[in-house]
N, C-alpha and C. Protein backbone atom coordinates (compact mmCIF):
# COMPACT_ATOMS: atom_id res chain seq x y z
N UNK A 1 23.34 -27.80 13.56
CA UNK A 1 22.74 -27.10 14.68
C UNK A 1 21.86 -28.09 15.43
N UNK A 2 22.17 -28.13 16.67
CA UNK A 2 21.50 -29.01 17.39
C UNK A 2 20.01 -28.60 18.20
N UNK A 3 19.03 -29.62 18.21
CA UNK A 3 18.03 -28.67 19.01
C UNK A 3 18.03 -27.84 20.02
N UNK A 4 19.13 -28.09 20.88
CA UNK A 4 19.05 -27.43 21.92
C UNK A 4 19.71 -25.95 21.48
N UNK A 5 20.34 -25.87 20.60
CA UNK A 5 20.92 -24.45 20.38
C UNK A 5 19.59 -23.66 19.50
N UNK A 6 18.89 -24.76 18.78
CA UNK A 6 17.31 -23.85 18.65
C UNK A 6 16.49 -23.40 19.53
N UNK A 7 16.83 -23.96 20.41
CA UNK A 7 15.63 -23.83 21.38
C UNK A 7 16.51 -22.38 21.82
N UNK A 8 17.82 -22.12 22.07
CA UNK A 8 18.60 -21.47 22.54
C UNK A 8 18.07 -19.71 21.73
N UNK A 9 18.39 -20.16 20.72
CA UNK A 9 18.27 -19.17 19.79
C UNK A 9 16.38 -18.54 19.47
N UNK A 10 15.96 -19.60 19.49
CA UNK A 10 14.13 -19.20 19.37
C UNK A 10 14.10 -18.26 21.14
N UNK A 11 14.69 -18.60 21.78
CA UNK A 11 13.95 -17.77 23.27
C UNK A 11 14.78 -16.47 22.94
N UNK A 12 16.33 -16.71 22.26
CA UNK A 12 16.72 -15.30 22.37
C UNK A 12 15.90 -14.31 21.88
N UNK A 13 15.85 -14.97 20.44
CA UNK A 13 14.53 -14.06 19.54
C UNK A 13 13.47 -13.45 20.42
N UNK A 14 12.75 -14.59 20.84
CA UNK A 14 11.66 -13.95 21.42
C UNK A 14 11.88 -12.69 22.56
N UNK A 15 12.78 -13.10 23.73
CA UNK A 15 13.07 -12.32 24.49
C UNK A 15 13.36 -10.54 24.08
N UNK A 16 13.97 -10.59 22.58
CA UNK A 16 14.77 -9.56 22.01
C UNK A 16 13.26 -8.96 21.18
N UNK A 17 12.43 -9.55 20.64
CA UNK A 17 10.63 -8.89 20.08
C UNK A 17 10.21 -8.55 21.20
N UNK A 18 10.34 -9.14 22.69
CA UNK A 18 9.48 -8.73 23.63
C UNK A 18 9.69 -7.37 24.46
N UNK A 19 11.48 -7.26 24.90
CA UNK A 19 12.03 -5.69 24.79
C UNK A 19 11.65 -4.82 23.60
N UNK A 20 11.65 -5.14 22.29
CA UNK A 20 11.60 -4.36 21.65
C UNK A 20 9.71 -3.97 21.64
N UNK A 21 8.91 -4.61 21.45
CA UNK A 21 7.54 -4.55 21.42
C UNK A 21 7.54 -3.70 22.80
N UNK A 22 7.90 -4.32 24.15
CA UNK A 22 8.10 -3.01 25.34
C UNK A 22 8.46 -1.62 25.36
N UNK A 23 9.20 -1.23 24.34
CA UNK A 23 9.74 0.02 23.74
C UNK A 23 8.56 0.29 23.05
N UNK A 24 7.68 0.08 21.75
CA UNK A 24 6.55 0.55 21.54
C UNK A 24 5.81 0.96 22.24
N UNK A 25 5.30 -0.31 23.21
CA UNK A 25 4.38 0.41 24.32
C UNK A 25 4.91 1.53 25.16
N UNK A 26 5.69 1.26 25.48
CA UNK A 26 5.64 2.41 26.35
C UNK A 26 5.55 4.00 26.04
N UNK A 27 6.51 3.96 24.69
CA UNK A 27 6.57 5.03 23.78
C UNK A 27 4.71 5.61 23.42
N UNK A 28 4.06 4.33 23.32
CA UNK A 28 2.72 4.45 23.14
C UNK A 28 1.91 5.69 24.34
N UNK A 29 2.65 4.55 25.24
CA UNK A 29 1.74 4.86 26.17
C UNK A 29 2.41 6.32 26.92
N UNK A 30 3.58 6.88 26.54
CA UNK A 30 3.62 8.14 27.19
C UNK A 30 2.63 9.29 26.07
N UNK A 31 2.67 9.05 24.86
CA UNK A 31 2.19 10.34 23.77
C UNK A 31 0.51 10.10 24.49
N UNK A 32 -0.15 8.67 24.89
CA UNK A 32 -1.48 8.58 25.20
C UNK A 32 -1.52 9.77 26.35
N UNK A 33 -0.57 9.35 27.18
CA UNK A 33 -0.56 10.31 28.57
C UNK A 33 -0.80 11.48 28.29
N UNK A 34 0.30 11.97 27.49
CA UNK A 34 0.93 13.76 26.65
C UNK A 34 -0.53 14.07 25.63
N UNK A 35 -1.08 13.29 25.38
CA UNK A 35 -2.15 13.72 24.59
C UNK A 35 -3.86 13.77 25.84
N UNK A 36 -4.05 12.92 26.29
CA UNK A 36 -4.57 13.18 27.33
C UNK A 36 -4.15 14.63 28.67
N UNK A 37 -3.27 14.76 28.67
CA UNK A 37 -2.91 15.73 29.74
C UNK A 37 -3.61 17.54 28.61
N UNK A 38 -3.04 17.07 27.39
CA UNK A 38 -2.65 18.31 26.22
C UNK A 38 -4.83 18.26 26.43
N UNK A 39 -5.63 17.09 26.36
CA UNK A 39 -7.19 16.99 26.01
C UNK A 39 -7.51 18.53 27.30
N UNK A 40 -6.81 17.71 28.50
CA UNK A 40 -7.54 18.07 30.08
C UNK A 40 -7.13 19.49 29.87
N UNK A 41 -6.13 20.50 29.59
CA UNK A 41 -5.72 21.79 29.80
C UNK A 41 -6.80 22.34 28.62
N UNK A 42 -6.77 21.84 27.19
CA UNK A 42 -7.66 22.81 26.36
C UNK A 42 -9.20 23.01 27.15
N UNK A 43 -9.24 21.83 27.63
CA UNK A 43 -10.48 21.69 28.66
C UNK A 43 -10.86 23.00 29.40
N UNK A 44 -10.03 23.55 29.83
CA UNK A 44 -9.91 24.21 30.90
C UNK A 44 -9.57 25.42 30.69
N UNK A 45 -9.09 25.73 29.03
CA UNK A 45 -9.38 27.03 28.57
C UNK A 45 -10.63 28.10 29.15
N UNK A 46 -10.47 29.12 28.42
CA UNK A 46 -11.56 30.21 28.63
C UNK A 46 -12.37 30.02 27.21
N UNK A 47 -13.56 30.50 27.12
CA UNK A 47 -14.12 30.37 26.07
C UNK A 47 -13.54 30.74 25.04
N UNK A 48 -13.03 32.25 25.06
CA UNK A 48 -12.29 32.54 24.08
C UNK A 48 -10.89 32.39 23.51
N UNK A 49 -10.25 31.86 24.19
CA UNK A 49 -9.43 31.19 23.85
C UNK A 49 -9.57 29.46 23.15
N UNK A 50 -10.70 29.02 23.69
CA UNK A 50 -11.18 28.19 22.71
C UNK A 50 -11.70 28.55 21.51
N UNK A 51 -12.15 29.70 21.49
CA UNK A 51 -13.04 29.68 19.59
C UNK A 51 -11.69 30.49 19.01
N UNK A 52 -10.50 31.11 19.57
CA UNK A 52 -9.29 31.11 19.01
C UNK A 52 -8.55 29.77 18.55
N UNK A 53 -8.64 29.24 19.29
CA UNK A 53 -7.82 27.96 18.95
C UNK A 53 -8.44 27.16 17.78
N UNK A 54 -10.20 27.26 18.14
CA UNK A 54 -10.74 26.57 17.28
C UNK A 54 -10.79 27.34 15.43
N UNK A 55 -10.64 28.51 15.43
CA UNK A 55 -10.73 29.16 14.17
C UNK A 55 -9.19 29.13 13.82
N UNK A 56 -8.02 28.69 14.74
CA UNK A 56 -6.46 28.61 14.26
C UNK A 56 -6.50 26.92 13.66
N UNK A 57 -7.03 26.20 14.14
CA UNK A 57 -7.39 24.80 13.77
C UNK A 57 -8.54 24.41 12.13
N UNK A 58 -9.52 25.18 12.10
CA UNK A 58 -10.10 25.40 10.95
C UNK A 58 -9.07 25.97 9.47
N UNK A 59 -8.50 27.21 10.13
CA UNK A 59 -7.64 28.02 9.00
C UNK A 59 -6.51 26.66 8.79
N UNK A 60 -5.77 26.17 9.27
CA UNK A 60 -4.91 25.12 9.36
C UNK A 60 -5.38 24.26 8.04
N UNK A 61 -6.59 23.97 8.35
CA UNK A 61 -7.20 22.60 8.10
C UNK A 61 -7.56 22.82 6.37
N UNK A 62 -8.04 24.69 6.35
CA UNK A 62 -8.32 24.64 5.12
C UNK A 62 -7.49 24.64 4.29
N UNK A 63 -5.73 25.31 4.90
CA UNK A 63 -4.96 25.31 3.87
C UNK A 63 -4.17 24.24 3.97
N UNK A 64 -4.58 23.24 4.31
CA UNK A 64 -4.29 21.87 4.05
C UNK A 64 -5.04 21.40 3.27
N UNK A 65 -6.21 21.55 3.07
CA UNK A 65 -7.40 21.31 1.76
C UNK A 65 -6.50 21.73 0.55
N UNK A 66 -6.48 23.21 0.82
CA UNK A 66 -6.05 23.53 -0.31
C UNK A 66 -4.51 23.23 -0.93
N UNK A 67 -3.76 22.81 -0.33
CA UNK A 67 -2.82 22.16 -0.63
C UNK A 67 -2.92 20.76 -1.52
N UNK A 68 -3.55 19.95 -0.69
CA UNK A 68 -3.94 18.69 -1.32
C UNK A 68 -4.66 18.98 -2.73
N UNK A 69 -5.57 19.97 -2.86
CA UNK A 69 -6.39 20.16 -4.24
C UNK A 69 -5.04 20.74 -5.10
N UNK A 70 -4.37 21.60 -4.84
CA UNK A 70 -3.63 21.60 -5.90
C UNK A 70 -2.43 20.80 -6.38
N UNK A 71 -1.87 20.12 -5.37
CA UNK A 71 -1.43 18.48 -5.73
C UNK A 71 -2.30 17.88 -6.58
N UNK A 72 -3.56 17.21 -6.48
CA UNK A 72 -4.06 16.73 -6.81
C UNK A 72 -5.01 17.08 -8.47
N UNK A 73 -4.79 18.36 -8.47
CA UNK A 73 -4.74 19.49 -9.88
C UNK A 73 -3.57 19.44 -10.75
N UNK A 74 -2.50 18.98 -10.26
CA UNK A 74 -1.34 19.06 -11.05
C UNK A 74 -0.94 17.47 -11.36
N UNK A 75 -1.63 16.68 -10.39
CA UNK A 75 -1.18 15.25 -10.87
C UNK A 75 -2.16 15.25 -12.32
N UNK A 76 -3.49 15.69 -12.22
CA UNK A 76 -4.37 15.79 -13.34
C UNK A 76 -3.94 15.98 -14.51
N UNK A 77 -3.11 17.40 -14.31
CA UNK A 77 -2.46 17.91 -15.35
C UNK A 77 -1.44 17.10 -16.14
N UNK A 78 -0.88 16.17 -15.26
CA UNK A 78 0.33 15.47 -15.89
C UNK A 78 0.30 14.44 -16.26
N UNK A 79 -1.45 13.81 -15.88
CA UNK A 79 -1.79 12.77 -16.55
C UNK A 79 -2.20 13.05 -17.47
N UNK A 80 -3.09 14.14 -18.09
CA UNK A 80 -3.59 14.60 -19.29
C UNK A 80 -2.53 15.11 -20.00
N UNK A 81 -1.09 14.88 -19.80
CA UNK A 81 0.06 15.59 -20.50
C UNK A 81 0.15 17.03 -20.90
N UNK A 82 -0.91 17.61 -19.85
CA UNK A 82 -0.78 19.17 -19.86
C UNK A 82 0.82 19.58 -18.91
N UNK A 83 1.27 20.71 -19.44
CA UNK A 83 2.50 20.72 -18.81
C UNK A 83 2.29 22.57 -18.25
């Protein structure tokens, strides 16, 4: 392989990380948009529909707690060779 077909091959590379890294961003940068747009509307809720949302977000959150604790209860168990 001659240098010049390295040199050939190192720009393809690069060229082909730099489309692809372009595809991240952008992908990035639309959910930033979609998450910003999603910030500005809760914004603009009514009160009560905010302390709805906010007590549907709490309940969420706890039975995600409680999920994780009892994962984390049963890994116990199976390290102590309780079955």
């Amino acid at each position: 392989m001659g240098l010049i077909q390295f040199f050939k091959d190192v720009f393809k590379d690069m060229k082909e990380s730099t489309k692809a890294q372009h595809e991240v961003d952008k992908a990035n940068f639309e959910a930033t948009k979609a998450e910003s747009k999603a910030q500005w509307e809760e914004a603009k809720m009514s009160p009560k529909a905010r302390q709805e949302k906010m007590q549907r977000d709490r309940e969420k959150q706890i039975a995600q707690a409680d999920e994780r604790k009892a994962a984390a209860e049963e890994r116990i168990k199976k390290t102590k060779g309780e079955n």
